[in-house]
Protein backbone atom coordinates (compact mmCIF):
# COMPACT_ATOMS: atom_id res chain seq x y z
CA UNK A 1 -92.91 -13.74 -57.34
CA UNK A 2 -89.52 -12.73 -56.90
CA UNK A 3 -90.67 -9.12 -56.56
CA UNK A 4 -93.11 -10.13 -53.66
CA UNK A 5 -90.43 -12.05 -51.76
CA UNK A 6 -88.20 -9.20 -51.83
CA UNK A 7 -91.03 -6.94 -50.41
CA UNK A 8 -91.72 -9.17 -47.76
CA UNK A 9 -88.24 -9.52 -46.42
CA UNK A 10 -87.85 -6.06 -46.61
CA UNK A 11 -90.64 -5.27 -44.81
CA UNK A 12 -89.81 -8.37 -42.19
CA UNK A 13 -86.46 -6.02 -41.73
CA UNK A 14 -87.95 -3.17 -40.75
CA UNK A 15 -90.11 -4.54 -38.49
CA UNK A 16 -87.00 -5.83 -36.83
CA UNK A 17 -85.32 -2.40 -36.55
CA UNK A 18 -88.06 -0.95 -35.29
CA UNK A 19 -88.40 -4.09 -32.47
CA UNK A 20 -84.77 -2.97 -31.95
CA UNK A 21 -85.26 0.41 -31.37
CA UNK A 22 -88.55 0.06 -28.79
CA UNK A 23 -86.37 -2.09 -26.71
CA UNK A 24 -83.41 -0.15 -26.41
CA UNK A 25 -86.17 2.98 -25.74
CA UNK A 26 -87.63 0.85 -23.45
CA UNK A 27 -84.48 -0.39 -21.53
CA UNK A 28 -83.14 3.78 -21.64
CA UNK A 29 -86.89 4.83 -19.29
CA UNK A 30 -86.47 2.31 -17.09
CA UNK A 31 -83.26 2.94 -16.54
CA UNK A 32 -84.40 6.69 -15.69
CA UNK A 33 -87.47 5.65 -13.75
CA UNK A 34 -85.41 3.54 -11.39
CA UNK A 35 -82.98 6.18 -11.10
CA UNK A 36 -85.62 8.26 -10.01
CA UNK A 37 -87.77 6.25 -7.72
CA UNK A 38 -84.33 5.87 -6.00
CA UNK A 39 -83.72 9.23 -5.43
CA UNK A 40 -87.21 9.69 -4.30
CA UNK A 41 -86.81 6.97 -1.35
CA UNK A 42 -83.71 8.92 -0.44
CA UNK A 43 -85.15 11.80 0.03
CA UNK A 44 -88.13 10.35 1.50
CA UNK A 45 -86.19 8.63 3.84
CA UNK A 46 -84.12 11.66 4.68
CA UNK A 47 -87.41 13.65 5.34
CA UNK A 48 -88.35 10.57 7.55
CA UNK A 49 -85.16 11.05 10.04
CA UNK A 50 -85.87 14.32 10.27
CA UNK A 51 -88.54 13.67 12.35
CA UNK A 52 -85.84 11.52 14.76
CA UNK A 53 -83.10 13.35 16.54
CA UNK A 54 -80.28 14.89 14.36
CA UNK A 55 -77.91 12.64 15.32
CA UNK A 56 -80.06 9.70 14.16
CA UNK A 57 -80.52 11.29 10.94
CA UNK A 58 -76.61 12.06 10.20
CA UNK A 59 -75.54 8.42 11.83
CA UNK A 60 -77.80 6.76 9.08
CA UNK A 61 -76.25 9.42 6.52
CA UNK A 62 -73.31 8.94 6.85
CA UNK A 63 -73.40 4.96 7.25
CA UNK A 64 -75.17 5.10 3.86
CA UNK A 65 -72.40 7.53 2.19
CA UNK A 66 -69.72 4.98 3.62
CA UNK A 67 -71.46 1.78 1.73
CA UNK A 68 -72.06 3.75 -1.36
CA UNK A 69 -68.02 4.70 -1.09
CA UNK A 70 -66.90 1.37 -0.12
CA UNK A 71 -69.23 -0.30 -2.93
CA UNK A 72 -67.79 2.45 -5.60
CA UNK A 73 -64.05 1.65 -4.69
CA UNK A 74 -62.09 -1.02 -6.98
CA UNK A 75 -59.45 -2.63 -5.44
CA UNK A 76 -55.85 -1.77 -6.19
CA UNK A 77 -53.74 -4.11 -9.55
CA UNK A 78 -50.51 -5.06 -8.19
CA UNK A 79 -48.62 -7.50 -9.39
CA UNK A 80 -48.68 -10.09 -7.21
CA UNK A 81 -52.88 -10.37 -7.37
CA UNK A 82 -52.88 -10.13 -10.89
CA UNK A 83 -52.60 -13.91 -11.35
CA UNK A 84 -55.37 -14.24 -8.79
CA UNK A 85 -57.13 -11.87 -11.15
CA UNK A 86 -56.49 -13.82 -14.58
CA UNK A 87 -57.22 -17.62 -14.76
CA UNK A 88 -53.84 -19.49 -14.65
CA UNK A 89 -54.49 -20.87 -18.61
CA UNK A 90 -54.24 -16.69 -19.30
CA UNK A 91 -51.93 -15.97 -17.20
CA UNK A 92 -49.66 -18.33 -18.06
CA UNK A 93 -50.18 -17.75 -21.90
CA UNK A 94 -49.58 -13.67 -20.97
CA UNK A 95 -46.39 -14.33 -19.31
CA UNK A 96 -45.05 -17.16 -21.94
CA UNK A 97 -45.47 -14.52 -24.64
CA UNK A 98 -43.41 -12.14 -22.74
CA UNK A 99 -40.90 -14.04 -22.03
CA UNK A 100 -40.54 -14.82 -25.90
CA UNK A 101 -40.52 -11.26 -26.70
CA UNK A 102 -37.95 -10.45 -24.15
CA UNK A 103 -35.77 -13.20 -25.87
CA UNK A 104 -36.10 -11.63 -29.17
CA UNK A 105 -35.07 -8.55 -27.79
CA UNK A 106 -32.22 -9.40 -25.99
CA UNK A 107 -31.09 -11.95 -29.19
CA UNK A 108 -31.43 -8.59 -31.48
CA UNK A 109 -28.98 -6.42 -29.36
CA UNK A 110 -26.40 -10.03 -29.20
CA UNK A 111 -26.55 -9.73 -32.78
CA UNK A 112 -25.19 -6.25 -32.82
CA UNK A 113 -22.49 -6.89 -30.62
CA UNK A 114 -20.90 -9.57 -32.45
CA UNK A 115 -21.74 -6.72 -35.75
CA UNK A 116 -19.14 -4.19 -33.56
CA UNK A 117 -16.84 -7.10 -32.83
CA UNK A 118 -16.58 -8.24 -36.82
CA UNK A 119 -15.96 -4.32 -37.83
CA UNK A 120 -12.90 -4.26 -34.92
CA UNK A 121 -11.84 -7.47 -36.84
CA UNK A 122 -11.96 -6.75 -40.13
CA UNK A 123 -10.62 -3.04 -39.77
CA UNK A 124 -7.57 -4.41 -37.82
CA UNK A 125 -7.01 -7.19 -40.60
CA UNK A 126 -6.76 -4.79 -43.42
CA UNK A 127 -4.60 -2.48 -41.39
CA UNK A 128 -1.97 -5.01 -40.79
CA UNK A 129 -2.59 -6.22 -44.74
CA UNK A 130 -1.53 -3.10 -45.71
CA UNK A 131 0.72 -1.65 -43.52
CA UNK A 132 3.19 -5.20 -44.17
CA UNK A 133 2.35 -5.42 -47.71
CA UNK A 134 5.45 -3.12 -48.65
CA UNK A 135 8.13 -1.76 -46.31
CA UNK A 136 7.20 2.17 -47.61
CA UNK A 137 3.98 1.96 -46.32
CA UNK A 138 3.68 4.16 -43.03
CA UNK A 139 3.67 1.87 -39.71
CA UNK A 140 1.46 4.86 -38.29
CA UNK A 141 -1.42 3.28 -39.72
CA UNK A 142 -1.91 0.81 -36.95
CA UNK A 143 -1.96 3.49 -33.88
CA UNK A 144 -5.04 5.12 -36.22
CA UNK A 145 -6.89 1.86 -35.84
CA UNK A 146 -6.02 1.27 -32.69
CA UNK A 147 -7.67 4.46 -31.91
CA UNK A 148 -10.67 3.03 -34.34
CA UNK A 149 -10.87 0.01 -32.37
CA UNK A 150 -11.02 1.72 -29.63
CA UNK A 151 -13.99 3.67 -30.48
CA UNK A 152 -15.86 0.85 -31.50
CA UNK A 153 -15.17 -0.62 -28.04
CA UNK A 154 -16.98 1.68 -26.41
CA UNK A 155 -19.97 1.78 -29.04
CA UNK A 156 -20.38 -2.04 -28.04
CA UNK A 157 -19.84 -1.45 -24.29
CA UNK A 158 -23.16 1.18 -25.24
CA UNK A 159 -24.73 -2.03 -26.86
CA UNK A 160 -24.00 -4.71 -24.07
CA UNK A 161 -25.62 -2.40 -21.66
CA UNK A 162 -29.09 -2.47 -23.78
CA UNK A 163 -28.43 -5.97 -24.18
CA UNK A 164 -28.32 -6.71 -20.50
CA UNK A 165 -31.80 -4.34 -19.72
CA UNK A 166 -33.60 -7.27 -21.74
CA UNK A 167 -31.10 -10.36 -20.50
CA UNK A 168 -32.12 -9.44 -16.92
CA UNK A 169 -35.58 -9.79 -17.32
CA UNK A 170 -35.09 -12.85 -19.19
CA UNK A 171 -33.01 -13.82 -15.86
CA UNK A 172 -35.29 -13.26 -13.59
CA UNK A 173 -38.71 -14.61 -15.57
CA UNK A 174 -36.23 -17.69 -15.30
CA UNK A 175 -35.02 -18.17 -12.22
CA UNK A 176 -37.83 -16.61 -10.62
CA UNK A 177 -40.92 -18.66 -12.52
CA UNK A 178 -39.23 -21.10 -14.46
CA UNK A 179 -36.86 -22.25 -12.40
CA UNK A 180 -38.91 -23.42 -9.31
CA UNK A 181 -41.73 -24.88 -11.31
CA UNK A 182 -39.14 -27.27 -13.44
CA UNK A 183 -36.57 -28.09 -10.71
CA UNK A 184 -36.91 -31.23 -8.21
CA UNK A 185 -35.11 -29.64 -5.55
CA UNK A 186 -36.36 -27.51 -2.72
CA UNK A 187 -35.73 -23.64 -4.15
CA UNK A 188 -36.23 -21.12 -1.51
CA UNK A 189 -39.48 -18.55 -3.40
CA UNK A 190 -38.77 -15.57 -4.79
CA UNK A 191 -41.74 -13.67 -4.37
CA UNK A 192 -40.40 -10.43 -5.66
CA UNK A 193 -39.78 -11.20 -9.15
CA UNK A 194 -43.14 -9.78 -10.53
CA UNK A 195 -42.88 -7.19 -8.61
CA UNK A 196 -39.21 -6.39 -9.75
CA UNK A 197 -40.28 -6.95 -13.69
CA UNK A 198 -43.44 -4.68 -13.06
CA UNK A 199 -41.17 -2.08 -11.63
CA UNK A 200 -38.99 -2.54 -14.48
CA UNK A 201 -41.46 -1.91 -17.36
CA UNK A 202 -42.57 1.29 -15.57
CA UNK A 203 -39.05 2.70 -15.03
CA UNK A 204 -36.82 1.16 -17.30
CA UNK A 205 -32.90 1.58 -16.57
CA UNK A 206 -29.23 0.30 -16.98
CA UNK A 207 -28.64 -2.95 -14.55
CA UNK A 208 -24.79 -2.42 -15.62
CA UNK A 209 -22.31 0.94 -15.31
CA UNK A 210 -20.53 1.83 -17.99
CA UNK A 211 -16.98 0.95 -17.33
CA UNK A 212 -18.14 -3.06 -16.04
CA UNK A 213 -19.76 -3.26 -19.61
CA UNK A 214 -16.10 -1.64 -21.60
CA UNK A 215 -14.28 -3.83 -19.03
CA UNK A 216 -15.75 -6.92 -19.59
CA UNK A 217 -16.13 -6.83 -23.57
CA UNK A 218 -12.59 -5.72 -23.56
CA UNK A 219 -11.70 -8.53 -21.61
CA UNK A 220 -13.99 -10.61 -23.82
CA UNK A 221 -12.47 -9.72 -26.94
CA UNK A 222 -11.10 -6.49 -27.27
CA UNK A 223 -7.63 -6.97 -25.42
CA UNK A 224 -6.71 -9.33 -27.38
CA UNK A 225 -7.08 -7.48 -30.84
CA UNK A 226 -4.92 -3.84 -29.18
CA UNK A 227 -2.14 -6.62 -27.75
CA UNK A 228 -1.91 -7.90 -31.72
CA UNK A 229 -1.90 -4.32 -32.74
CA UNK A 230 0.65 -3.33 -30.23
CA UNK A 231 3.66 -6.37 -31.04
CA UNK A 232 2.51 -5.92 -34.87
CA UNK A 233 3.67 -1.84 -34.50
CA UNK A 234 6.90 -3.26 -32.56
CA UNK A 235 7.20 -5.57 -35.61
CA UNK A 236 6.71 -2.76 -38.37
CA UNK A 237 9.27 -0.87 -36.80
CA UNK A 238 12.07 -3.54 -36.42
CA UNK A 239 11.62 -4.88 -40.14
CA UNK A 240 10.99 -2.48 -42.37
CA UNK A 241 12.71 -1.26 -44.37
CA UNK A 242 15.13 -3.36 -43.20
CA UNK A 243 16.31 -5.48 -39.82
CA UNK A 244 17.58 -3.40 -37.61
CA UNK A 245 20.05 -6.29 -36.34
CA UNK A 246 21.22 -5.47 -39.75
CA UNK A 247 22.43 -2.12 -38.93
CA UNK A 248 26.27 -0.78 -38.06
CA UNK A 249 26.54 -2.34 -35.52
CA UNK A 250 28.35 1.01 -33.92
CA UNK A 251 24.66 2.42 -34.05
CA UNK A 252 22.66 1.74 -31.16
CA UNK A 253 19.41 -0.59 -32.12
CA UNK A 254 17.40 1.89 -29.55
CA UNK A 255 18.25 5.02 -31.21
CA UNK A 256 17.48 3.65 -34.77
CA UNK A 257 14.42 2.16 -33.28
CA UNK A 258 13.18 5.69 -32.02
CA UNK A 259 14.36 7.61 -35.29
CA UNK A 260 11.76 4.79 -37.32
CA UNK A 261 8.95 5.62 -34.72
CA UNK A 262 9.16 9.45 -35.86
CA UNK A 263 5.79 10.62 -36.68
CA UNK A 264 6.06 13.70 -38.57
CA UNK A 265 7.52 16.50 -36.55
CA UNK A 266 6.18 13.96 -33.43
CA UNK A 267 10.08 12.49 -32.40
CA UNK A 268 10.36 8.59 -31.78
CA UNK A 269 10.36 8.78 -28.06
CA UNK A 270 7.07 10.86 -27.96
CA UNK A 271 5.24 8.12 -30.53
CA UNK A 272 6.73 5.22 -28.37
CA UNK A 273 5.22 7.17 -24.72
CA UNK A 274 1.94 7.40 -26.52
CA UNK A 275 1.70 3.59 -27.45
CA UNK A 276 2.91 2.99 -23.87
CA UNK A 277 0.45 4.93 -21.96
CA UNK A 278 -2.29 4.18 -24.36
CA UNK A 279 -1.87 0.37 -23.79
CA UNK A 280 -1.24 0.51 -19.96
CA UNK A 281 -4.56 2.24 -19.82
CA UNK A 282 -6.27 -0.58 -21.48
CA UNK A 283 -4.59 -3.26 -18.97
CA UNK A 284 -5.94 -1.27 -16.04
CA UNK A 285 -9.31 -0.55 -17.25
CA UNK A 286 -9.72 -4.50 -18.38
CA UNK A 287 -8.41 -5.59 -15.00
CA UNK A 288 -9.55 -2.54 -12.64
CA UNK A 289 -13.37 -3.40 -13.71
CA UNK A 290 -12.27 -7.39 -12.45
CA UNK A 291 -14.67 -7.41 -9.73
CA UNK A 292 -17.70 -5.75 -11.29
CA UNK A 293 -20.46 -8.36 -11.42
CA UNK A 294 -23.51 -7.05 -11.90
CA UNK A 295 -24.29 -8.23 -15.07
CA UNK A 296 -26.92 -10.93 -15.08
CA UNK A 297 -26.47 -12.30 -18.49
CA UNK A 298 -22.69 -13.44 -17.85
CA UNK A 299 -22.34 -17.69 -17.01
CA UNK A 300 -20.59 -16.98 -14.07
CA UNK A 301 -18.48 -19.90 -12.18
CA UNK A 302 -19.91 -21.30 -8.75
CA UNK A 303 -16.63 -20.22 -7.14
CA UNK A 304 -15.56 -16.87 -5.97
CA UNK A 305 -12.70 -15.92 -8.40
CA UNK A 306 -10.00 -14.24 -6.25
CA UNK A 307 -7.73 -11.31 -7.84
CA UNK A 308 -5.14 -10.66 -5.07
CA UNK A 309 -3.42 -7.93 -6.90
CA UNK A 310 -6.54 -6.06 -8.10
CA UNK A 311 -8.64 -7.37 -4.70
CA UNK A 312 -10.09 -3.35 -4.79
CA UNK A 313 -11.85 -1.44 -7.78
CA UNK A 314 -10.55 1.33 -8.17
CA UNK A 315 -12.40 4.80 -6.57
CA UNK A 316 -13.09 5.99 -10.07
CA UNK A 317 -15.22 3.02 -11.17
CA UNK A 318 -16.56 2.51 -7.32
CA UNK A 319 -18.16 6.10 -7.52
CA UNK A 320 -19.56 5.49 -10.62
CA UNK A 321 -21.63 2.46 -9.43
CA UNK A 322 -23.31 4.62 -6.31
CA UNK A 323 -25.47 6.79 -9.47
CA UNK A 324 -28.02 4.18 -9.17
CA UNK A 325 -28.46 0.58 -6.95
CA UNK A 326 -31.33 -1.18 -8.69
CA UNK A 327 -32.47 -4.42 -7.52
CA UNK A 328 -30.50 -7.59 -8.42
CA UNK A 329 -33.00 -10.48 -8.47
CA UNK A 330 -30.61 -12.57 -10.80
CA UNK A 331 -27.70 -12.12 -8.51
CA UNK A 332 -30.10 -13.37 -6.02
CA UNK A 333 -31.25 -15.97 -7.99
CA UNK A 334 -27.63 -16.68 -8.47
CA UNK A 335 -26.61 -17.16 -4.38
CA UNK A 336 -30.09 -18.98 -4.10
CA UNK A 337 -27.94 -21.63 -6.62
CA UNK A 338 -24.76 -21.69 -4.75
CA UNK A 339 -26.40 -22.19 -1.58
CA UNK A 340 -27.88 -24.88 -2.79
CA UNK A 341 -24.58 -26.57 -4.24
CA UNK A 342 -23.11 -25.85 -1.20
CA UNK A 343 -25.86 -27.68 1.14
CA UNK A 344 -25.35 -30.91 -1.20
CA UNK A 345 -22.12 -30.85 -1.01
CA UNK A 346 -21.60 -30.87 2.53
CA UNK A 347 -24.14 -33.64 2.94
């Protein structure tokens, strides 16, 4: 019994491929004999004009080759009818997803800034540990890891400007979608911020140039840790091995000062010119890069911040933002905001 069952659903299964395989034969000559009775009503109804006057026949020629070409062309994806393309349910699934992705990214390259910042830390820590933990150990220590921290500066000004490729997008998705769809005031459209992320997916680049992104993580946190470094030097020097307010007093405190800031065969007053030059160039690149603002991750105050010394960037750091002027849709976004502020305030 169980022999015969098997025999008949095998032979039911057969019978089904082979149903299978008529059809799709089937399906593959008409296909071909429509194909060819189409060809043959062309070419019967080119014979037919001949009989007409040539112009006739190439008039109804060529108005046939111009539907065939209009009906074979697709129109053209850009991406501001690609939501008119997708239902709004997928489109705005697509575009949530996106954003989320663009979030992680720009949270991954936050987390290895603060990873340069804790090495700058931790390496100027156990310098100064050391270096005051006995008056023989050598004060030139802390000028080697200044010049440590200083490397690591501009490894994380590297890193902030990765960080702010993904934290503009992120901007603009937000202010640009986000931001007029949740807000109960009256924002003026942006209708080029698809456009602007589309652009930026095909030709990714740095929004930021490299001296804004040392400038402003060495105004962030880096400043602070050379100005330690610097008085802690000054400090080395003045206590170790002992006071130098302890001295004879016939001896000038400057001269012993410089003969403790020997380096080597490097004399004092070369070691203290270093440290002086060295530091002065931090203070002007920190402040110099002031009124670089192109960075759209940065919470920015609604006033304009006014630097009446420094009211000028510097040529050097001009020249290097004319390399490349991408779009700012997040500064945008940004005046769009003050503008509004502005109008309530004045009613």
């Amino acid at each position: 019994m169980v022999k015969t069952r098997r025999r008949f659903f095998h032979a039911a299964e057969n019978a089904a491929k082979e149903d299978m395989k008529n059809e799709v034969r089937f399906a593959r000559d008409f296909a071909l004999d429509t194909a060819d009775e189409e060809a043959e009503v062309l070419e019967n109804e080119k014979h037919a004009g001949n009989g007409h006057t040539t112009d006739d026949g190439n008039s109804d020629f060529l108005s046939l080759a111009e539907e065939v070409r209009a009906r074979s062309q697709k129109p053209k994806n850009t991406p501001l009818s690609l939501p008119q393309k997708l239902a709004p349910a997928e489109f705005n699934t697509a575009l949530v997803h996106f954003y989320r992705g663009e979030v992680q990214r720009s949270n991954v390259w936050r987390g290895r800034l603060d990873a340069t910042t804790n090495w700058a830390v931790i390496t100027a820590g156990a310098t100064l540990s050391f270096v005051f933990s006995s008056p023989d150990n050598p004060h030139f220590a802390i000028p080697i890891n200044s010049i440590l921290v200083s490397i690591f500066l501009f490894m994380e000004a590297r890193r902030y400007r990765y960080y702010e490729v993904w934290a503009n997008r992120v901007r603009v998705l937000e202010t640009g979608y986000f931001a007029p769809m949740l807000s109960h005031q009256a924002l003026p459209p942006d209708k080029e911020w698809a456009e602007h992320i589309s652009a930026d997916l095909l030709t990714p680049h740095f929004t930021i140039s490299e001296w804004e992104a040392v400038g402003r993580r060495l105004r962030s946190n880096y400043i602070w840790i050379f100005i330690l470094l610097a008085l802690s030097w000054t400090l080395k020097i003045y206590i170790h091995p002992f006071p130098i307010a302890a001295t004879d007093p016939k001896v000038s405190g400057l001269d012993v000062f410089l003969q403790r800031a020997a380096v080597g065969l490097a004399p004092g007053w070369l070691v203290v010119l270093f440290g002086a030059i060295f530091n002065a160039t931090i203070f002007f690149v920190a402040f110099s890069t002031l009124k670089l603002k192109d960075a759209s991750s940065e919470v920015l105050p609604l006033e304009s911040f006014e630097w009446h010394p420094l009211k000028k960037v510097s040529s050097w750091a001009e020249t290097n933002l004319k390399r490349r002027s991408p779009i700012r849709r997040a500064k945008k976004a940004r005046h769009r905001i003050r503008s509004i502020h502005t109008t309530e305030a004045t009613k």
